[in-house]
C-alpha atoms as a PDB file:
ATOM      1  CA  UNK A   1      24.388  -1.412  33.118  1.00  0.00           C
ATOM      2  CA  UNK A   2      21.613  -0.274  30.882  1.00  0.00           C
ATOM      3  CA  UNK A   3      21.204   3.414  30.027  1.00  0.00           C
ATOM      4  CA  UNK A   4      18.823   5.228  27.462  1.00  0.00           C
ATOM      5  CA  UNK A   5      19.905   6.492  24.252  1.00  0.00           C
ATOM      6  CA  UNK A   6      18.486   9.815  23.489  1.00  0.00           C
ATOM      7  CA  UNK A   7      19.118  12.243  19.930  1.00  0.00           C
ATOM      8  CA  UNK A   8      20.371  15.301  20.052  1.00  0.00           C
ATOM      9  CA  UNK A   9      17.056  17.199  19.990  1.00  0.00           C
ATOM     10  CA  UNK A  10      16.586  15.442  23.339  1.00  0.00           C
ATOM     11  CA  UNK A  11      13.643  12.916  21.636  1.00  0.00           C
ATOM     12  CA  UNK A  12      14.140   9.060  22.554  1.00  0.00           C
ATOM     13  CA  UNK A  13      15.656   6.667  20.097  1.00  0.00           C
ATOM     14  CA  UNK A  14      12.860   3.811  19.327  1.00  0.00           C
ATOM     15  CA  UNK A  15      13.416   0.296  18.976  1.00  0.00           C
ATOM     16  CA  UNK A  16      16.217  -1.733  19.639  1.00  0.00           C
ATOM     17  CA  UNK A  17      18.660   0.898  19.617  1.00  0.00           C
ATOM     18  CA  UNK A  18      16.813   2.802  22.529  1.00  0.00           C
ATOM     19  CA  UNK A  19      19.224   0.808  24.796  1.00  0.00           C
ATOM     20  CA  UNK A  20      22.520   0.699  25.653  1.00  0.00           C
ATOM     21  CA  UNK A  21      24.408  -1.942  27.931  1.00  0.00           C
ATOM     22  CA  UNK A  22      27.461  -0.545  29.120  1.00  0.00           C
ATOM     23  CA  UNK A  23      30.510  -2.620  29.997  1.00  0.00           C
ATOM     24  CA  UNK A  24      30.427  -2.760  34.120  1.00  0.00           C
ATOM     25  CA  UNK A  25      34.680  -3.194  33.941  1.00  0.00           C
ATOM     26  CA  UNK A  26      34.599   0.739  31.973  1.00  0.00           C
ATOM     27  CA  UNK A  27      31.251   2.184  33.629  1.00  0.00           C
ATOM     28  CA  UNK A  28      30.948   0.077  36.424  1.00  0.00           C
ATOM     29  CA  UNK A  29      34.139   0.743  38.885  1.00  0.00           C
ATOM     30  CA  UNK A  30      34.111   2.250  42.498  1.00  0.00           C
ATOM     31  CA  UNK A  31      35.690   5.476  42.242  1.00  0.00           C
ATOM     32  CA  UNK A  32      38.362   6.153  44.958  1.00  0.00           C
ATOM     33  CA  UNK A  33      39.647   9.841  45.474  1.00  0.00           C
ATOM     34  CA  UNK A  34      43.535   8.911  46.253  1.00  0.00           C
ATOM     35  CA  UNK A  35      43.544   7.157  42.623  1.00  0.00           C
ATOM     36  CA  UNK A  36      41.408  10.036  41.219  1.00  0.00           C
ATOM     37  CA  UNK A  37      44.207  12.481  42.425  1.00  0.00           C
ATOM     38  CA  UNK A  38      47.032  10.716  41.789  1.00  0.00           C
ATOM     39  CA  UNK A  39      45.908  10.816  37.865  1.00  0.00           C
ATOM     40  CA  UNK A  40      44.848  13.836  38.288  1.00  0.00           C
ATOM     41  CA  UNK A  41      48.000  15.457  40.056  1.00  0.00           C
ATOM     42  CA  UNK A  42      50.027  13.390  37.465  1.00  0.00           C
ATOM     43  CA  UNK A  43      47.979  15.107  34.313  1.00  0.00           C
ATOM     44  CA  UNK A  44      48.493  18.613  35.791  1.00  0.00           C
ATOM     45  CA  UNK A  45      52.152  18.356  36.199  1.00  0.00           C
ATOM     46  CA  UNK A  46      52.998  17.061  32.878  1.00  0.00           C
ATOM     47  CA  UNK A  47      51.020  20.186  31.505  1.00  0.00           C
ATOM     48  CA  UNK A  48      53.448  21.902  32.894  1.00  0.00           C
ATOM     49  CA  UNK A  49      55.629  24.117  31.348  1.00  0.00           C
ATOM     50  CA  UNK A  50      59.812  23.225  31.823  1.00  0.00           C
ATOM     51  CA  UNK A  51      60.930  26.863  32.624  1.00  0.00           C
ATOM     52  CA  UNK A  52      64.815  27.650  30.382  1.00  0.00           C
ATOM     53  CA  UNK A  53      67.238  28.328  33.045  1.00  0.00           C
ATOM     54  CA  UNK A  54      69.688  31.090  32.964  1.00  0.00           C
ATOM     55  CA  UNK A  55      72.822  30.963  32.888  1.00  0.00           C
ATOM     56  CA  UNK A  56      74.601  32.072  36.469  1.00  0.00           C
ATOM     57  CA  UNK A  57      78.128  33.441  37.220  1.00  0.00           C
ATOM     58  CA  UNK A  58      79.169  30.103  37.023  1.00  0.00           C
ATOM     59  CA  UNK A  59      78.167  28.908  33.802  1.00  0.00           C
ATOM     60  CA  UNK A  60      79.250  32.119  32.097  1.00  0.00           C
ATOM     61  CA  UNK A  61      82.508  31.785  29.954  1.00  0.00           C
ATOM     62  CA  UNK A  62      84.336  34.752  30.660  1.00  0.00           C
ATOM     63  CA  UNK A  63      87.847  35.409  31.657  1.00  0.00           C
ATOM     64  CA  UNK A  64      88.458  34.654  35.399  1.00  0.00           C
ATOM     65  CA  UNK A  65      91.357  37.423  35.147  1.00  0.00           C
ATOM     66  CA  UNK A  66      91.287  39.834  38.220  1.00  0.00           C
ATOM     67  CA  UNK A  67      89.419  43.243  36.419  1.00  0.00           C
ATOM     68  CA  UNK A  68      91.867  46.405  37.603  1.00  0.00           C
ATOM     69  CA  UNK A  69      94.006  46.936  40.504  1.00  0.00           C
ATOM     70  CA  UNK A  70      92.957  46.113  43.959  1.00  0.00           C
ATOM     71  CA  UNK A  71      93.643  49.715  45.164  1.00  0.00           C
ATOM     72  CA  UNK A  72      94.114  52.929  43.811  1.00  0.00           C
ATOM     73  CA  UNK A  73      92.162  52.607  40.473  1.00  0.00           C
ATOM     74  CA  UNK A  74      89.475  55.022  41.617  1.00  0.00           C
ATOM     75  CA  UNK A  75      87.119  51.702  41.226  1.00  0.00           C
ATOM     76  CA  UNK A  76      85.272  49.179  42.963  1.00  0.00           C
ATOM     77  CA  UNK A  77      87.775  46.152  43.375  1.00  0.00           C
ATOM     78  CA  UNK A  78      86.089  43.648  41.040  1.00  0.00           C
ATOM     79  CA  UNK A  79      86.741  40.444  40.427  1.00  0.00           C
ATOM     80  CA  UNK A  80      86.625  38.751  37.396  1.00  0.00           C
ATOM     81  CA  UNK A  81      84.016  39.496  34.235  1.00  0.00           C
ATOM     82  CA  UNK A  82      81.670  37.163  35.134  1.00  0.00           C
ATOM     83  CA  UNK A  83      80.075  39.081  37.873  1.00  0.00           C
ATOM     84  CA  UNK A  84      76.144  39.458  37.466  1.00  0.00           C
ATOM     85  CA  UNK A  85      76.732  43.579  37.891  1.00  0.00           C
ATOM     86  CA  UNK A  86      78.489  43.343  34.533  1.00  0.00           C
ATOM     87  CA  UNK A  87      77.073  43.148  30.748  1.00  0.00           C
ATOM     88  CA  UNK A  88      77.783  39.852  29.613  1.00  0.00           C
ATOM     89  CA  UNK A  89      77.739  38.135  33.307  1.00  0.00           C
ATOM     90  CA  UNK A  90      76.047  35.664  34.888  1.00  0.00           C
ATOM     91  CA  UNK A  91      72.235  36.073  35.915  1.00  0.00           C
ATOM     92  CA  UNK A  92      72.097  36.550  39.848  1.00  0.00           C
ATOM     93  CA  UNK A  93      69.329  34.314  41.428  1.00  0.00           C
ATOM     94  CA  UNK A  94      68.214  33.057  37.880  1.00  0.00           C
ATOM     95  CA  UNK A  95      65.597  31.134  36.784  1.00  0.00           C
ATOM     96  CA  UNK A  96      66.602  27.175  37.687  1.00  0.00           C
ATOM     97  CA  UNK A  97      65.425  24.721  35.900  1.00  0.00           C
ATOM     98  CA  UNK A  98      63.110  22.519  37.017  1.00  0.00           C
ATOM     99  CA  UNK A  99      61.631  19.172  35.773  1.00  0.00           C
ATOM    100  CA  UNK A 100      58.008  18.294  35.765  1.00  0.00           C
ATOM    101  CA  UNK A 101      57.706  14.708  33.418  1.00  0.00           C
ATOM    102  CA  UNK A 102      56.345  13.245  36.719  1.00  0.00           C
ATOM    103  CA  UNK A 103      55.769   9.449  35.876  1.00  0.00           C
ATOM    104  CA  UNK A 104      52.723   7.059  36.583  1.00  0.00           C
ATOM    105  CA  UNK A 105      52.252   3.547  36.255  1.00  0.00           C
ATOM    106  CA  UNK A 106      49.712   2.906  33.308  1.00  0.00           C
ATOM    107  CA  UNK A 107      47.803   0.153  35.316  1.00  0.00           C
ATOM    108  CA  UNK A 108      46.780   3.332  37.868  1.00  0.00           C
ATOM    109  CA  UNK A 109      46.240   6.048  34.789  1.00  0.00           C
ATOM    110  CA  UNK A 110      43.569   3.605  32.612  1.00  0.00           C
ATOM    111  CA  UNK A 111      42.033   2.630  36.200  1.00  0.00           C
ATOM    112  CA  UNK A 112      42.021   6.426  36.893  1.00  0.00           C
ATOM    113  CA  UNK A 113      39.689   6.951  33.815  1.00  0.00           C
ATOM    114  CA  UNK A 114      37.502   3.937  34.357  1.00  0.00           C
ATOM    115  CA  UNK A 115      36.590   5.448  37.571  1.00  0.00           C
ATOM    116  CA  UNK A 116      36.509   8.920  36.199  1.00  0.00           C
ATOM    117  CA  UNK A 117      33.874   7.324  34.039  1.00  0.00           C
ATOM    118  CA  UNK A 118      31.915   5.468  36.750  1.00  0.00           C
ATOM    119  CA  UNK A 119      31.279   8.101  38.843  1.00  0.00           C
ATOM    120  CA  UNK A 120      29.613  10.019  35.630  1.00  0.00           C
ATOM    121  CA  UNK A 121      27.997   6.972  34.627  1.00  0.00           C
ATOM    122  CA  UNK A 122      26.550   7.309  38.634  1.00  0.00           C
ATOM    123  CA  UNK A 123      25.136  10.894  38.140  1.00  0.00           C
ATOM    124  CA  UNK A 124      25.675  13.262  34.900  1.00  0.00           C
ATOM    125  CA  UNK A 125      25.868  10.510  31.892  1.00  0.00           C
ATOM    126  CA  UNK A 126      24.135  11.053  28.956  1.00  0.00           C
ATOM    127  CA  UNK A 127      24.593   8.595  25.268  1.00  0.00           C
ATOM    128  CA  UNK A 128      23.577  10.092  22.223  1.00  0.00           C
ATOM    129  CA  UNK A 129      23.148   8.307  19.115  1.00  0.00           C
ATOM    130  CA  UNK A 130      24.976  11.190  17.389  1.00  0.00           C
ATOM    131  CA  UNK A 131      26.299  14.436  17.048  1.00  0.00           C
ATOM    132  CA  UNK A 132      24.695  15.027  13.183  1.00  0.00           C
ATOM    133  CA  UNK A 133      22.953  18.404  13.263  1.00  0.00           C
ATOM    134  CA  UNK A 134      20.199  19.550  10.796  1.00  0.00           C
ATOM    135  CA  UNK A 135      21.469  22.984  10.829  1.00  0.00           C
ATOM    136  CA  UNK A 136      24.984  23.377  12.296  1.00  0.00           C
ATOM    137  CA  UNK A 137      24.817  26.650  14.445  1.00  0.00           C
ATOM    138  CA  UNK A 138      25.597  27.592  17.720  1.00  0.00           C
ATOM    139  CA  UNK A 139      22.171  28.705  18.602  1.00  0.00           C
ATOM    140  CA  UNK A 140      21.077  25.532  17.243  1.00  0.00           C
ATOM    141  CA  UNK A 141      23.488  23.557  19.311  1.00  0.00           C
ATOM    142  CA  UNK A 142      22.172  25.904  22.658  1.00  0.00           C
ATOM    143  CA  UNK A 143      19.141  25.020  22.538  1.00  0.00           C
ATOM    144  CA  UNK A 144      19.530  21.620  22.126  1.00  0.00           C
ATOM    145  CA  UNK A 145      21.538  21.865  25.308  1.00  0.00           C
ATOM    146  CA  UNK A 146      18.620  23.444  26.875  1.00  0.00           C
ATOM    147  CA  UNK A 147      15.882  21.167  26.016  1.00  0.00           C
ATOM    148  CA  UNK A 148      18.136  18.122  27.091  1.00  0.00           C
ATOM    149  CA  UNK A 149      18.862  20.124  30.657  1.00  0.00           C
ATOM    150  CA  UNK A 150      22.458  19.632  30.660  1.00  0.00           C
ATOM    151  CA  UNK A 151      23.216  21.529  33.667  1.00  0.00           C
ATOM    152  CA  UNK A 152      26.807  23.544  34.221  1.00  0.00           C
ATOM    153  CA  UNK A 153      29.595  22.320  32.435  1.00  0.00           C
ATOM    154  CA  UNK A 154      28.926  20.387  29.407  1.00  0.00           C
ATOM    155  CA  UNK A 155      31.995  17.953  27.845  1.00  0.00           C
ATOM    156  CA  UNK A 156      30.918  16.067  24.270  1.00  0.00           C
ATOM    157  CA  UNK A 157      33.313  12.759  23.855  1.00  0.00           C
ATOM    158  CA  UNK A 158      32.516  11.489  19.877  1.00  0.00           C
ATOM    159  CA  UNK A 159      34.191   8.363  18.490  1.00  0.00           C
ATOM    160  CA  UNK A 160      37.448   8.582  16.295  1.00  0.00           C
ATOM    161  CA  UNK A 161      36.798  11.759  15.209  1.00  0.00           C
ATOM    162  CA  UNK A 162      34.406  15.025  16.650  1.00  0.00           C
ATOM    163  CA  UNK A 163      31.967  15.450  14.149  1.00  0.00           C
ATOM    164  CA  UNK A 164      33.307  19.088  12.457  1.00  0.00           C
ATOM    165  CA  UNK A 165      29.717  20.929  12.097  1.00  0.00           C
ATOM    166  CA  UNK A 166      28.881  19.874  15.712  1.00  0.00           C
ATOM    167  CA  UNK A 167      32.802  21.178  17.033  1.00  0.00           C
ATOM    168  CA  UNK A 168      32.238  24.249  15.488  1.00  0.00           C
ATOM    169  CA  UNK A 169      28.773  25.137  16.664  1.00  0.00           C
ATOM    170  CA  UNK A 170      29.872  24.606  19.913  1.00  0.00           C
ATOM    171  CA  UNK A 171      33.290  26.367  20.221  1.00  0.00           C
ATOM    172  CA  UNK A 172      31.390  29.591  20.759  1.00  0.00           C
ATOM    173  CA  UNK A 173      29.102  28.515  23.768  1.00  0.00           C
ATOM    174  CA  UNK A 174      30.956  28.847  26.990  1.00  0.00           C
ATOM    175  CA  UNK A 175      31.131  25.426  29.339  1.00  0.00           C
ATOM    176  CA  UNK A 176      30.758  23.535  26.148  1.00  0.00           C
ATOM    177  CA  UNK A 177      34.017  21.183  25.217  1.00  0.00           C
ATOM    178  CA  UNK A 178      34.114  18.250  23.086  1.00  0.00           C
ATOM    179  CA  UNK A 179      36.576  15.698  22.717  1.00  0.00           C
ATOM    180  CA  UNK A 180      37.368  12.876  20.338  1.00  0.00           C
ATOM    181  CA  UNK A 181      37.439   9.568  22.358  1.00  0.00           C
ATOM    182  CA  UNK A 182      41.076   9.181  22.250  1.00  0.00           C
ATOM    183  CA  UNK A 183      41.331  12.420  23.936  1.00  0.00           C
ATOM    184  CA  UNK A 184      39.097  11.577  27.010  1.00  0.00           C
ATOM    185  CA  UNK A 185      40.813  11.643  30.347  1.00  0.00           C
ATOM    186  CA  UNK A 186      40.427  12.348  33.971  1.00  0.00           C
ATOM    187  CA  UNK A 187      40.643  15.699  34.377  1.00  0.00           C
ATOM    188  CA  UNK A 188      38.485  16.829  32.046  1.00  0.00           C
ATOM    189  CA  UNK A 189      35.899  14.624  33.017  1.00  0.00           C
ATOM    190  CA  UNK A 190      35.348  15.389  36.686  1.00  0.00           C
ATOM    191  CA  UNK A 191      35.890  19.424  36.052  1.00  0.00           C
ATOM    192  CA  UNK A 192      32.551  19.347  33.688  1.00  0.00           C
ATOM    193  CA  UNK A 193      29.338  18.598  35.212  1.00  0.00           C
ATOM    194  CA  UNK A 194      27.853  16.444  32.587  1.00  0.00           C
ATOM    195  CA  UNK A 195      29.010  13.950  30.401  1.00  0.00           C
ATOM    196  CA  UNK A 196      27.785  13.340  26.821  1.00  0.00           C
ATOM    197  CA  UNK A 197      29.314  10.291  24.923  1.00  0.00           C
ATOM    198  CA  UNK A 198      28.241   8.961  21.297  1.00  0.00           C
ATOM    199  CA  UNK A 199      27.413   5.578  20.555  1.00  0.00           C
ATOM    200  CA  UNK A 200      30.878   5.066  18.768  1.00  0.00           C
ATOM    201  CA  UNK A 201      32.266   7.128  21.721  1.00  0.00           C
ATOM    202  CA  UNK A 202      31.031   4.337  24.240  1.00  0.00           C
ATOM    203  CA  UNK A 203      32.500   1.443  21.667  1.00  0.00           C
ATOM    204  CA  UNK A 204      35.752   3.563  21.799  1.00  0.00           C
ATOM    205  CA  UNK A 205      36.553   3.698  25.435  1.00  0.00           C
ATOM    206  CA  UNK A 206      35.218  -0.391  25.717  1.00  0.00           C
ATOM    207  CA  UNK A 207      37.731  -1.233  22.935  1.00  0.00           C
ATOM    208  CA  UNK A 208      40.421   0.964  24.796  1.00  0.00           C
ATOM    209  CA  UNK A 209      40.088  -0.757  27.853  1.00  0.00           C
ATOM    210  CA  UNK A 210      39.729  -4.257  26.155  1.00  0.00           C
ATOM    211  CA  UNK A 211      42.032  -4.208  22.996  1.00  0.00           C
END
């Protein structure tokens, strides 16, 4: 598959370089939703938060001796110290906890981002040759995304590592995220609208795939 390389100032790259095959095993693969949401789901619940359980009457060590007389105390006839209604006792209906390191085969995760990919590659893929700006400002890096017409949400994949003046122009425009290639992944992906990738961000995700 063939797609044109543009610059960031939305002119076209001349010569040889104007082109760019992409691998049809990476960019190339029939998306199907249950594998989309299956990486997807998996992704989500590993962001997840583990919750730190409390500690119920149960797990408490306090004495298990009887607290005051069954009758005639002038007192409620208590138990033991563990009790939730006393200081020191266990929590009543407590926080449990609850495990979210949900597991997925990696066979199904790297196919999950070659189709993630694909269906960009499809409809809102766009290669760059770089990310170098002139003059590295946010209002700089606006209107480039203007003149290109990168519609809605905009997510910038670079090689082995984001180009710094570029990252920091754009961490004030809102819809704007970029990502280092070894950071790309499924979610992200589908939940932006358009898809910019480098030149070393396309060798990147190739070598990923076939190293």
């Amino acid at each position: 598959m063939k797609v044109k390389v543009q610059k960031l100032d939305g002119t076209k790259v001349s010569g040889a370089s104007g082109d760019i095959e992409l691998n049809d095993a990476v960019f190339g693969v029939e998306p199907r939703a249950d594998i989309l949401h299956r990486v997807v789901t998996w992704q989500l619940e590993n962001r997840r938060g583990t919750a730190r359980p409390t500690r119920e009457r149960s797990d408490v060590a306090r004495t298990g001796k009887k607290f005051g007389r069954q009758k005639g105390g002038g007192t409620a006839r208590h138990g033991d110290r563990a009790a939730p209604i006393f200081i020191g006792g266990g929590k009543a209906h407590g926080a449990r906890l609850r495990d979210f390191d949900v597991s997925l085969n990696k066979k199904i995760r790297a196919l999950g981002l070659k189709m993630a990919l694909s269906s960009k590659a499809k409809d809102g893929l766009v290669v760059v040759d770089s990310l170098d700006l002139k003059d590295a400002k946010t209002k700089a890096v606006a209107e480039a995304i203007g003149k290109n017409g990168w519609n809605g949400k905009v997510l910038v994949i670079d090689g082995e590592a984001v180009n710094e003046g570029f990252k920091k122009a754009a961490g004030n425009l809102k819809g704007v995220n970029v990502l280092p290639a070894i950071g790309a992944n499924v979610y992200d992906i589908l939940k932006h609208d358009t898809l910019v990738l480098t030149k070393d961000a396309v060798e990147k995700l190739e070598a990923r795939f076939n190293g």
